[in-house]
Protein backbone atom coordinates (compact mmCIF):
# COMPACT_ATOMS: atom_id res chain seq x y z
CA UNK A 1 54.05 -177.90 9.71
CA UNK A 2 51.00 -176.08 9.17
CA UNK A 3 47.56 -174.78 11.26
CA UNK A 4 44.22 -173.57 9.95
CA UNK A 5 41.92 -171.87 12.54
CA UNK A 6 38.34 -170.57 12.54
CA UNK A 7 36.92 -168.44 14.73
CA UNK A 8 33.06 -167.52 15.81
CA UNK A 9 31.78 -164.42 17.72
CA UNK A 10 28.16 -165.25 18.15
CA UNK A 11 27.53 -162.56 20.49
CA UNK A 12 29.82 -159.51 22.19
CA UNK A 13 32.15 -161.53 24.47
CA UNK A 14 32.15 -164.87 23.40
CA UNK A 15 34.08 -166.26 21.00
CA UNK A 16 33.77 -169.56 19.52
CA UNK A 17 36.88 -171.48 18.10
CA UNK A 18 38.73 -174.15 16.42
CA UNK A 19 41.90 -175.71 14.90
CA UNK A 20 43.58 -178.04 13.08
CA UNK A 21 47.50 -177.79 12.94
CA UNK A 22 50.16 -180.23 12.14
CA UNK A 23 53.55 -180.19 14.06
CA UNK A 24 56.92 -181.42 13.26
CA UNK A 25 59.81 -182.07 15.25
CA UNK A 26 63.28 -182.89 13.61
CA UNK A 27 65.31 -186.12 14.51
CA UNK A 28 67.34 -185.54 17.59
CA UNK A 29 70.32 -187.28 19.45
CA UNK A 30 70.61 -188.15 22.83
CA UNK A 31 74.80 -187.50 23.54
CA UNK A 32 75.12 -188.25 26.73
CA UNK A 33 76.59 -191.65 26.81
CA UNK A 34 77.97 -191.39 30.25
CA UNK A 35 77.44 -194.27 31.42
CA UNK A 36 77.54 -196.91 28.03
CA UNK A 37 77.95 -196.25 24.67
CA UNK A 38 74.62 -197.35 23.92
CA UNK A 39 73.05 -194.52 25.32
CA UNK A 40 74.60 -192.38 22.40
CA UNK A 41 71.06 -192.89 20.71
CA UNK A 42 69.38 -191.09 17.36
CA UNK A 43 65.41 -190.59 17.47
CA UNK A 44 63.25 -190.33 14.20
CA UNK A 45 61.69 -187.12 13.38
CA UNK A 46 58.04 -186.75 15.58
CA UNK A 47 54.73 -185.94 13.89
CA UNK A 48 51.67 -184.27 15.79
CA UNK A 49 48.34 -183.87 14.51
CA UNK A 50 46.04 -181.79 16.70
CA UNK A 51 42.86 -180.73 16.59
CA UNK A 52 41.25 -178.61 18.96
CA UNK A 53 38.16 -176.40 19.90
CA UNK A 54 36.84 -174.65 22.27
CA UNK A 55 34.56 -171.29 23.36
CA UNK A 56 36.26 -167.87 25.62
CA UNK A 57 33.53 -165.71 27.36
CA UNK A 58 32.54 -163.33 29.28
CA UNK A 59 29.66 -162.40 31.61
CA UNK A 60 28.54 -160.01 33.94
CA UNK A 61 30.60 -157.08 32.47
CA UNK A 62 33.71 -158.80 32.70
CA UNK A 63 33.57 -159.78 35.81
CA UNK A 64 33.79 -163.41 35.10
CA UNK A 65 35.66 -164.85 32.12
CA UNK A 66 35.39 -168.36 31.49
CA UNK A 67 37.23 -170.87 28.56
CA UNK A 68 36.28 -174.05 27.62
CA UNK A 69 38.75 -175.94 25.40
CA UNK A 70 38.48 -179.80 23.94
CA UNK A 71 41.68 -181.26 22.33
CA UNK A 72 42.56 -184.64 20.51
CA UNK A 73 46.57 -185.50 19.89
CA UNK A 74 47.80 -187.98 17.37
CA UNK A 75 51.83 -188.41 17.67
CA UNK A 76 53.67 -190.72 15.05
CA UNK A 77 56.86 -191.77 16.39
CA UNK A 78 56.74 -189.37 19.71
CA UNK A 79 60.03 -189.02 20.98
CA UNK A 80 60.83 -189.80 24.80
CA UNK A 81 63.30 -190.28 26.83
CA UNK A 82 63.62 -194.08 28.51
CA UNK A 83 65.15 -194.95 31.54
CA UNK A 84 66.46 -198.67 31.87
CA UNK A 85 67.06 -198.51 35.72
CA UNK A 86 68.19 -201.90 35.83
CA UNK A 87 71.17 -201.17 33.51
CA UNK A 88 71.28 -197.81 34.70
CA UNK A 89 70.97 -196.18 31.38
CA UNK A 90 68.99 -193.33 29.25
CA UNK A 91 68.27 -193.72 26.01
CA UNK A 92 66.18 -191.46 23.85
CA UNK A 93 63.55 -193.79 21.11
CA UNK A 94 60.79 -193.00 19.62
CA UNK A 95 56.74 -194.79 19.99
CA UNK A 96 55.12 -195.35 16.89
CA UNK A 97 51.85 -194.45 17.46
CA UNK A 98 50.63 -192.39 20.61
CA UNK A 99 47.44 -190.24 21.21
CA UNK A 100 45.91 -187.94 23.41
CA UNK A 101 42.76 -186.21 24.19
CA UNK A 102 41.03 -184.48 27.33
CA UNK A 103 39.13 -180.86 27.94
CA UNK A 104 40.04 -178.03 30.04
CA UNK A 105 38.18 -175.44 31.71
CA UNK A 106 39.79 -172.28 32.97
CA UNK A 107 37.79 -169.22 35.00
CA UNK A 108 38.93 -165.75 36.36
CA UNK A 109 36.65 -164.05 38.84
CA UNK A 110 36.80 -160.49 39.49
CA UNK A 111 33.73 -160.31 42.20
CA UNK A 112 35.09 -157.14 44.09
CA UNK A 113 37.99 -154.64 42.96
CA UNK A 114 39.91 -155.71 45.44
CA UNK A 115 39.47 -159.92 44.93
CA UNK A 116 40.39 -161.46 41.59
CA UNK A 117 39.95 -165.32 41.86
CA UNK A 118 41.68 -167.84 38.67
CA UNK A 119 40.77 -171.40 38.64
CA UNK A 120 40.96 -174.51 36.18
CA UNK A 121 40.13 -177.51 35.89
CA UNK A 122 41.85 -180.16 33.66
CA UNK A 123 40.82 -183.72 32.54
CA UNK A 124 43.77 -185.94 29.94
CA UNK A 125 43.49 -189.34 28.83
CA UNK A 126 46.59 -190.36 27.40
CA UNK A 127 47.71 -193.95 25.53
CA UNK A 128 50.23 -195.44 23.80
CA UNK A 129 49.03 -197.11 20.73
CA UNK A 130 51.82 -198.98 19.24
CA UNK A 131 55.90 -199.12 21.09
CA UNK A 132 58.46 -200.90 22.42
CA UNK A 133 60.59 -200.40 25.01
CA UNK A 134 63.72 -202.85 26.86
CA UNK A 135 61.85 -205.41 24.52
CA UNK A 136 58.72 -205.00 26.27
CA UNK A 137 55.40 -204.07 24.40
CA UNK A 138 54.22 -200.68 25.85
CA UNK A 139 50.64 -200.37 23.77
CA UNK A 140 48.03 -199.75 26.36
CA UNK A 141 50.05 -197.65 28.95
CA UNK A 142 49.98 -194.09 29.89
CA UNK A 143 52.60 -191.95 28.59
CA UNK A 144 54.53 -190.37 30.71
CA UNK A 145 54.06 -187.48 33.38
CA UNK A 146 50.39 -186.78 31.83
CA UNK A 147 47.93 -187.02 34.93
CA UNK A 148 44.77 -187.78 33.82
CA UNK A 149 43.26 -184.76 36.12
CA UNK A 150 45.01 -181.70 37.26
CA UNK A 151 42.59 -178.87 39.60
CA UNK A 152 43.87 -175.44 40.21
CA UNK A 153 42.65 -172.32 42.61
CA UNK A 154 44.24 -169.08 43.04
CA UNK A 155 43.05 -165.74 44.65
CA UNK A 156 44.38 -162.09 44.94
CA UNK A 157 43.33 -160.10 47.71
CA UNK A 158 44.68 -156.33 47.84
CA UNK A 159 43.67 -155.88 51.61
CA UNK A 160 44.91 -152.11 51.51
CA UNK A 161 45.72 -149.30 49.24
CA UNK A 162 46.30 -146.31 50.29
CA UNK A 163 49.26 -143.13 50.06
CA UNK A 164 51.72 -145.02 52.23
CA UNK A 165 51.69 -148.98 50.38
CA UNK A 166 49.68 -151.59 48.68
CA UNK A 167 49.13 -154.83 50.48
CA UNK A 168 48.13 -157.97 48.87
CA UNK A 169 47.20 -161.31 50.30
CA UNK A 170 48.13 -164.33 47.60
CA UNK A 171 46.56 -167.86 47.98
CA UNK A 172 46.80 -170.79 45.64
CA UNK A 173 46.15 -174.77 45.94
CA UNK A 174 46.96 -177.26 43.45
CA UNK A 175 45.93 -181.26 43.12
CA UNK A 176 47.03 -183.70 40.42
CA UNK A 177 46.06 -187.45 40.30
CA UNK A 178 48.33 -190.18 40.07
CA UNK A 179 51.32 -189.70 37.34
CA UNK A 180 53.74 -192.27 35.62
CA UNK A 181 57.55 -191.39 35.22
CA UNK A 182 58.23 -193.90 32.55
CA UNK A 183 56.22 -195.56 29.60
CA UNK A 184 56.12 -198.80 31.49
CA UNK A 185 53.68 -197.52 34.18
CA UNK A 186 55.88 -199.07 37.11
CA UNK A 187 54.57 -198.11 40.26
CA UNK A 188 58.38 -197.98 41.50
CA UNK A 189 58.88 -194.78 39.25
CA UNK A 190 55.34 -192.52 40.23
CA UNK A 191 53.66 -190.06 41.77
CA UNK A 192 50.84 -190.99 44.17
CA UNK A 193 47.92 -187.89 43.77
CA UNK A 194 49.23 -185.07 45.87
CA UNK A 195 48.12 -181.43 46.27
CA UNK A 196 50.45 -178.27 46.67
CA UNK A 197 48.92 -175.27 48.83
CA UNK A 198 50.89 -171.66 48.61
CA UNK A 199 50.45 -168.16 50.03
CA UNK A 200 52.31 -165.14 50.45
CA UNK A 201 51.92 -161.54 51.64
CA UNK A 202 53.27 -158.47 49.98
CA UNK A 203 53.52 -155.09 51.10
């Protein structure tokens, strides 16, 4: 495993950066063999090479800080965990080739003292180049719980502060498209596009 990184700062505030980095993770067993002893199942070590780049930066004094980050994935023999619901079994295998690639873009408003807004956007294109699994030829499908676009919003709003207590207002939403559970992109085993909201209040 290994990473090389360079970075850029142009101007105050804005930095400019990229990497390359290698990733290793050793073989690994799946012992749970509950079920059948052919879920007692031995992966091959996974290789990830990555390369990524991006720019972080600032404007109006801080106020608003903004990332920008592009990525590209290349996985040789990715490990995973595959469910066989027809036999009721999990087994842990590996796919041969798999890559993936998408941009995100993260923000953090700050527009009063009192109001600090985060937001993000994400965009992932994921595919499986070369695998098998149950005897059926997986190249061309998604992998597995990787939406291909994921939106986030968040805002704190400290409505008082004063002697007696702090009160804060917290708001947040969150939308993801549609996501596969399982290599085979089965429509039995996914999650339609759904969004989350969220608040709270805290004194």
């Amino acid at each position: 495993s290994g990473k090389l990184g360079l970075e850029w700062r142009p101007v105050a505030g804005t930095m400019v950066f990229a990497n390359l980095s290698r990733g290793y993770r050793g073989s690994s067993f799946a012992a749970q063999a509950f079920y059948d002893p052919s879920e007692l199942t031995v992966a091959k070590p996974e290789i990830l090479e990555a390369v990524e780049g991006g720019v972080k930066t600032q404007f109006f004094d801080r106020r608003l800080q903004v990332s920008a980050t592009a990525f590209y994935y290349s996985y040789k023999n990715q490990q995973f965990i595959n469910v066989d619901s027809a036999n009721a079994l999990q087994q842990l295998l590996n796919l041969p080739k798999s890559r993936v690639y998408g941009a995100e873009l993260e923000f953090t408003a700050v527009p009063t003292p009192e109001l600090t807004i985060y937001g993000g956007v994400g965009l992932l294109s994921s595919r499986i180049r070369e695998g098998m699994a149950n005897g059926i030829d997986v190249s061309g499908n998604q992998l597995a719980n990787a939406p291909k676009v994921n939106v986030s919003l968040a805002a704190d709003w400290r409505v008082v502060d004063a002697s007696w207590g702090r009160v804060t207002l917290h708001a947040d939403a969150v939308a993801t498209s549609k996501q596969y559970f399982d290599v085979f992109n089965n429509d039995a085993q996914s999650q339609s596009s759904l969004a989350l909201f969220g608040a709270r209040f805290s004194y």
